[in-house]
N, C-alpha and C. Protein backbone atom coordinates (compact mmCIF):
# COMPACT_ATOMS: atom_id res chain seq x y z
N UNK A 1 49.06 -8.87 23.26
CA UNK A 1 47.89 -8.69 22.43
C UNK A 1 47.70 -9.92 21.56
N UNK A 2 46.72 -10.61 21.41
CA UNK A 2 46.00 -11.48 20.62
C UNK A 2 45.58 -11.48 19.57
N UNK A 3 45.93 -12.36 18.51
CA UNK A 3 45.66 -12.02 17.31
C UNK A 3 44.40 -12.59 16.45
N UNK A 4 43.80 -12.53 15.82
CA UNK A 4 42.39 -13.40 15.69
C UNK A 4 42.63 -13.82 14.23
N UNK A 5 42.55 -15.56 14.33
CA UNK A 5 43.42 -16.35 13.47
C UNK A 5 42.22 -16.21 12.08
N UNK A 6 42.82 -15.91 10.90
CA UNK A 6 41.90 -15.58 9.78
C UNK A 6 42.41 -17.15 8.34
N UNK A 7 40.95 -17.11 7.74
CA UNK A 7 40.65 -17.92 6.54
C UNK A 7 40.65 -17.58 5.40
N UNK A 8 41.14 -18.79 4.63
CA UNK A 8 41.06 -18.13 3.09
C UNK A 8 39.59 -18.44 2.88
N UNK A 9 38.67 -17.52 2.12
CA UNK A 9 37.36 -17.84 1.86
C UNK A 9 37.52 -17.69 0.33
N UNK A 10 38.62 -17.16 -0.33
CA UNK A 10 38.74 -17.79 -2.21
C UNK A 10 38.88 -16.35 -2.86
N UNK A 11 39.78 -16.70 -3.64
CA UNK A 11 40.08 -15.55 -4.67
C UNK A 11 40.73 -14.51 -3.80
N UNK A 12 42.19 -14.70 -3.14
CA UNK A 12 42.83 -14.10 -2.22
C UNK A 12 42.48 -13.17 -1.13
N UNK A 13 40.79 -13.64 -1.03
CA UNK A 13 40.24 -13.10 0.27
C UNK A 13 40.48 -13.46 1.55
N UNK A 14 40.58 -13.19 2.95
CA UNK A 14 40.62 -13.71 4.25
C UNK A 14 39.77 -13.08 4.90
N UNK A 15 39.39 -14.02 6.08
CA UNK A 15 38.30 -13.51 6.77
C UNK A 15 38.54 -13.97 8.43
N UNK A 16 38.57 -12.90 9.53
CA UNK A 16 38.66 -12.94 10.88
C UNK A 16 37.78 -14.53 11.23
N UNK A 17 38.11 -15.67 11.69
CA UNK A 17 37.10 -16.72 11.80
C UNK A 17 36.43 -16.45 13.28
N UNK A 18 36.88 -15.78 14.31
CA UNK A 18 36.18 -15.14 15.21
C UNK A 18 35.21 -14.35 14.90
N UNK A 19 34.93 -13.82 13.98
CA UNK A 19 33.49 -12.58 13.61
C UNK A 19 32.22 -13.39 12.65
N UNK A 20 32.99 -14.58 12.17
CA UNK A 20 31.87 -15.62 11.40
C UNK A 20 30.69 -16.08 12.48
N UNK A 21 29.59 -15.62 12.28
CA UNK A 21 27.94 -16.11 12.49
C UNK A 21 27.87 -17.50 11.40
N UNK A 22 27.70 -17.40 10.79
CA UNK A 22 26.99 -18.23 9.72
C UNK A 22 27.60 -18.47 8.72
N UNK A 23 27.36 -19.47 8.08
CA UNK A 23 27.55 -19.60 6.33
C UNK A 23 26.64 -20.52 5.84
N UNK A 24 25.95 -20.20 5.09
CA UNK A 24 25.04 -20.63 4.35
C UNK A 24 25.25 -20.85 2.47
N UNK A 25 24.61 -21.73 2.17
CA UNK A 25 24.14 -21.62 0.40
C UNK A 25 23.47 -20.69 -0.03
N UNK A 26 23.96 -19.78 -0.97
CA UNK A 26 23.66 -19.01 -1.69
C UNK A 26 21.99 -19.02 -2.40
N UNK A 27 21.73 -20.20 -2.73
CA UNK A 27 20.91 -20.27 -3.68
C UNK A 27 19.52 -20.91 -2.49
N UNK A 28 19.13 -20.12 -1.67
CA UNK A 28 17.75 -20.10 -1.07
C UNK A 28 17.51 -18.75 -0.93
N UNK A 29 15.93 -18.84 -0.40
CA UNK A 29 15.24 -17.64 -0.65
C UNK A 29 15.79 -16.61 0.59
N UNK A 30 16.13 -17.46 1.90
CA UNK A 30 16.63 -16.31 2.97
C UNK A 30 18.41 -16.20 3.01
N UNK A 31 18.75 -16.89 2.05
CA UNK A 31 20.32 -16.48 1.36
C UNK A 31 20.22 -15.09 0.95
N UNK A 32 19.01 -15.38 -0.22
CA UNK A 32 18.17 -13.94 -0.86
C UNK A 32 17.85 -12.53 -0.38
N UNK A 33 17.46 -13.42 0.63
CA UNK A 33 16.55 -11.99 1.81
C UNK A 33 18.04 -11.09 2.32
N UNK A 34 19.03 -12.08 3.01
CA UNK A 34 20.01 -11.33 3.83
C UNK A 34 21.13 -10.62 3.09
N UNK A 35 21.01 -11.07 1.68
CA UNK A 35 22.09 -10.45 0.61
C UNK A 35 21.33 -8.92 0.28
N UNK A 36 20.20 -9.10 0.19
CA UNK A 36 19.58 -7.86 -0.38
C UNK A 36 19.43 -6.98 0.76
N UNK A 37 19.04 -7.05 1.93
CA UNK A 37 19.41 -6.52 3.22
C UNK A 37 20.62 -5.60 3.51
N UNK A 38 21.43 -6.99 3.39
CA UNK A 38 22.62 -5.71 3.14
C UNK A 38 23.40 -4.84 2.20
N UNK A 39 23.30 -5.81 1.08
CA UNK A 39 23.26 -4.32 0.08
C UNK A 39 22.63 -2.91 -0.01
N UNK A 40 21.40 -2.74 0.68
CA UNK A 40 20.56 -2.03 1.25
C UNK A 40 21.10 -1.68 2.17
N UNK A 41 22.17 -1.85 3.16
CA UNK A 41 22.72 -1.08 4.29
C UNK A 41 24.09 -0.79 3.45
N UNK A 42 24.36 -1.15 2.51
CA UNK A 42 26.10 -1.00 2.17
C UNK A 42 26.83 -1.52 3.10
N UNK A 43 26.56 -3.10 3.27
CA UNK A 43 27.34 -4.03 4.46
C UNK A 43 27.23 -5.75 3.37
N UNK A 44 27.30 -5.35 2.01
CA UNK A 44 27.48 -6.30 1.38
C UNK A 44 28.97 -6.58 0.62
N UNK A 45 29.70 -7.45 0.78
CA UNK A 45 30.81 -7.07 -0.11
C UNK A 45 31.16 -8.85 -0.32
N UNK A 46 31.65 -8.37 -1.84
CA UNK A 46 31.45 -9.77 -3.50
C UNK A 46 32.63 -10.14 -3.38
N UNK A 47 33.41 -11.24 -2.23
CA UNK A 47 34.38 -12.17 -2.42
C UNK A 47 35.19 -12.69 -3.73
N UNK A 48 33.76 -12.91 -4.70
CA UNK A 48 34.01 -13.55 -6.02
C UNK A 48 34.51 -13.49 -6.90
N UNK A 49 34.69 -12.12 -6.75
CA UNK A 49 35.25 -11.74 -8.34
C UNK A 49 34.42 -11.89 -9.29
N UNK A 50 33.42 -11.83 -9.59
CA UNK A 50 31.92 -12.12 -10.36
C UNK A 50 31.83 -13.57 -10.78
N UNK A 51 32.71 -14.57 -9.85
CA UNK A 51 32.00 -16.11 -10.45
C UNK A 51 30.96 -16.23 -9.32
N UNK A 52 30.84 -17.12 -9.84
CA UNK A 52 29.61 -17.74 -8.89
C UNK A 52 29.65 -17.77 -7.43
N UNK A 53 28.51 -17.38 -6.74
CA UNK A 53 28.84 -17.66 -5.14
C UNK A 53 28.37 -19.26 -4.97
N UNK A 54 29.19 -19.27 -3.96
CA UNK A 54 29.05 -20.84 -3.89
C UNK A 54 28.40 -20.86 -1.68
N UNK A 55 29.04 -19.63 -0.99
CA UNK A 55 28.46 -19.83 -0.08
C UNK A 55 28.34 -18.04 0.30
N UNK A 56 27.19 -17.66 1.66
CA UNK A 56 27.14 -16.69 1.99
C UNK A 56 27.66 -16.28 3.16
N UNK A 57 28.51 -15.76 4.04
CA UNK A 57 29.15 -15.71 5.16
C UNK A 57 28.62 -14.20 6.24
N UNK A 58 27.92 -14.22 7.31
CA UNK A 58 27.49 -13.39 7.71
C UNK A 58 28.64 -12.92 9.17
N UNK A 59 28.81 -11.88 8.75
CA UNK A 59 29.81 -11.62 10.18
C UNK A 59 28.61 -11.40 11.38
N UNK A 60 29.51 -11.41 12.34
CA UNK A 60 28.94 -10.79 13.79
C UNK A 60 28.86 -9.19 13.90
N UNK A 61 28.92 -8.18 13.02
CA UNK A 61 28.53 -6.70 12.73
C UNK A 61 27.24 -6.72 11.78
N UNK A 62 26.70 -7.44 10.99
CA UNK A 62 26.01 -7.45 10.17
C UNK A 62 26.33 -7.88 8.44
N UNK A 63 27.63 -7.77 8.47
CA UNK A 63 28.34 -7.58 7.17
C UNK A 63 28.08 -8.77 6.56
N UNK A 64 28.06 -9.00 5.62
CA UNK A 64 27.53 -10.13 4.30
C UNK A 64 28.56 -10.53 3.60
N UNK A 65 29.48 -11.37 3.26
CA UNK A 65 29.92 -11.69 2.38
C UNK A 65 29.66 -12.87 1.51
N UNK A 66 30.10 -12.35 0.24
CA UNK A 66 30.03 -13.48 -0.97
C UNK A 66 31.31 -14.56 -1.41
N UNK A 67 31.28 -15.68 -1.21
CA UNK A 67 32.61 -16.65 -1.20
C UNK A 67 32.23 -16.98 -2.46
N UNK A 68 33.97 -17.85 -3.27
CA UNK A 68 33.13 -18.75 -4.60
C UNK A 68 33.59 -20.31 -3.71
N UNK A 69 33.71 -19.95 -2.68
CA UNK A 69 33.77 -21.98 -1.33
C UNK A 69 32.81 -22.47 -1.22
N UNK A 70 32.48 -23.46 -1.52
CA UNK A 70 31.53 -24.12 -0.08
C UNK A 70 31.10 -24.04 0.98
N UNK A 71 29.94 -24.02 1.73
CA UNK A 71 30.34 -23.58 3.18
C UNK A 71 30.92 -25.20 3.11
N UNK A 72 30.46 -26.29 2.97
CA UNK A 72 31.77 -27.56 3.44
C UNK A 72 33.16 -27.07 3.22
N UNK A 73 33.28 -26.17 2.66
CA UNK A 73 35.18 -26.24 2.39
C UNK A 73 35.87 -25.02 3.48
N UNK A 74 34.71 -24.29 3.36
CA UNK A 74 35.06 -23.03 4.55
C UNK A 74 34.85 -23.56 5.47
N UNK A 75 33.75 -24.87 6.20
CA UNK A 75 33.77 -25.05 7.33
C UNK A 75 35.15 -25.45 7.74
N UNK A 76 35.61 -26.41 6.82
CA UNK A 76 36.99 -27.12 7.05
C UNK A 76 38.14 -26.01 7.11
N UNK A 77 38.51 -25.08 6.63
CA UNK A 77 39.37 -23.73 6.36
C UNK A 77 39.36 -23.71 7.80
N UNK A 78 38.07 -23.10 8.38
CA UNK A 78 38.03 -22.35 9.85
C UNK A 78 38.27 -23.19 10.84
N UNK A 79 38.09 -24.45 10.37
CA UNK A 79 38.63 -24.84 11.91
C UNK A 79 40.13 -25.25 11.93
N UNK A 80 40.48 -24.74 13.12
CA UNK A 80 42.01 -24.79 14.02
C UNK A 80 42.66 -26.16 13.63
N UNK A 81 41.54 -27.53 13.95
CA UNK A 81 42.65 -28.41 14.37
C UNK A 81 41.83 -29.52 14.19
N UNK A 82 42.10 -30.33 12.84
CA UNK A 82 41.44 -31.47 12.44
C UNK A 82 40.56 -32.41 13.05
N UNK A 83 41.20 -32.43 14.38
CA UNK A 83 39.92 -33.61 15.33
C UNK A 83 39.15 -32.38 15.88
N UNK A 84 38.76 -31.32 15.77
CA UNK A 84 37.84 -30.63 15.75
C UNK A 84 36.04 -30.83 15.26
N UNK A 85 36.74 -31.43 13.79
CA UNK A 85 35.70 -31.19 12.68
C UNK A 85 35.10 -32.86 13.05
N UNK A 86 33.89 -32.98 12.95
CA UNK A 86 33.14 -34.15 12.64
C UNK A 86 33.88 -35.14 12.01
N UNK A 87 33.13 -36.28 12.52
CA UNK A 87 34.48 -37.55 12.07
C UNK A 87 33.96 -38.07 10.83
N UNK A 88 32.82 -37.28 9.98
CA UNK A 88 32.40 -37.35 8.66
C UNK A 88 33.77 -36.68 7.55
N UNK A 89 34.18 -35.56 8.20
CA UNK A 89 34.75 -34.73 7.24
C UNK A 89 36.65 -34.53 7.48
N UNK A 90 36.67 -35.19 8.45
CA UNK A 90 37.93 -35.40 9.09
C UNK A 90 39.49 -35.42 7.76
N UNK A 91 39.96 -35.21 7.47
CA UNK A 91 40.88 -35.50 6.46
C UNK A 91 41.98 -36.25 7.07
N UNK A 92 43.04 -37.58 5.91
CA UNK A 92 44.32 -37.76 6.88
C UNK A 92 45.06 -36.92 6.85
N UNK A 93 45.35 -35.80 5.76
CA UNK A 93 46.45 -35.28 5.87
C UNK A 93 45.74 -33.59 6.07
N UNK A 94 46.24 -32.98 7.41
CA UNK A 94 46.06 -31.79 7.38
C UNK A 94 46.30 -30.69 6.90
N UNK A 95 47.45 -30.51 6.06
CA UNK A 95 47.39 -30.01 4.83
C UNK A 95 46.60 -29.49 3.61
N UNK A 96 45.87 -30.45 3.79
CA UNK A 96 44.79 -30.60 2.72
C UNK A 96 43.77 -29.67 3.13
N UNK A 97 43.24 -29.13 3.99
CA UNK A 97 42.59 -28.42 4.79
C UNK A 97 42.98 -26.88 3.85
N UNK A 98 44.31 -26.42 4.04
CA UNK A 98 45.18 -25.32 3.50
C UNK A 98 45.60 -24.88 2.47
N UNK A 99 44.91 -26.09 1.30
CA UNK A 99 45.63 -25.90 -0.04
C UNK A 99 44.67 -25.27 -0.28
N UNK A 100 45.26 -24.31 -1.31
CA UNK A 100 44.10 -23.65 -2.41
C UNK A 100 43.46 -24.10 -3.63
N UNK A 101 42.41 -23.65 -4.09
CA UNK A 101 41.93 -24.18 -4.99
C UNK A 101 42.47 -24.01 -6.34
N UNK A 102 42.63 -25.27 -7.13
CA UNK A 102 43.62 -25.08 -8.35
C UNK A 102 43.42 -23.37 -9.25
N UNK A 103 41.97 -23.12 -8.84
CA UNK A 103 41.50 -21.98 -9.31
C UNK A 103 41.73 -20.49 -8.94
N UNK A 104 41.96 -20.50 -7.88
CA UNK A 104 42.54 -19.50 -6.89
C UNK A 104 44.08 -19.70 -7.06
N UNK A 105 44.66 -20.41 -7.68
CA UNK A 105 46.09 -20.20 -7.85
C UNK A 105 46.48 -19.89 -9.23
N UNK A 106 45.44 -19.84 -10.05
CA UNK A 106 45.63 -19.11 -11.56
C UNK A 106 45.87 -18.00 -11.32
N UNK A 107 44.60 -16.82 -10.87
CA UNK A 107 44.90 -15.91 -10.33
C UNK A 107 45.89 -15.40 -9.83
């Protein structure tokens, strides 16, 4: 049996990276539309801990979530294996990919 490799998306959340559709910025109007959508189905759920969302993450069921990441920092989280990612965002040390945010380790 196969296991489906999961991400930190912040504030000791993880998320299946096989069921991720999308991630988007919070702060547009169809960020807007799909948050209120699913709160309206009860398929919304607040990553944040009430700080700020920083990105919106749509599963492949419909489900909505609220990150306080980046989608740049979640893109980097989800992927497997550094020469993966665009040779814009590439890091030398892969590690760096895995650390948490100084903020997420107060907590």
């Amino acid at each position: 049996m196969a296991t489906a490799p999961f991400a930190h998306i912040g504030m000791n959340n993880v998320v299946s990276t096989g069921r991720v559709l999308v991630i988007i910025p919070p702060k547009t109007i169809t960020a807007n539309r799909i948050m209120d959508v699913a709160k309206g189905r009860g398929q919304f759920i607040d990553c944040s801990r009430g700080r700020s969302h920083r990105a919106i993450i749509l599963l492949d069921d419909g489900t909505v979530l609220a990150s306080t990441k980046t989608p740049m920092t979640l893109m980097k989280r989800f992927s497997l294996d550094p020469k993966d990612l665009p040779t814009d965002f590439r890091q030398d040390d892969a590690e760096d990919m895995l650390e948490f945010d100084e903020e997420d380790e107060e907590r």
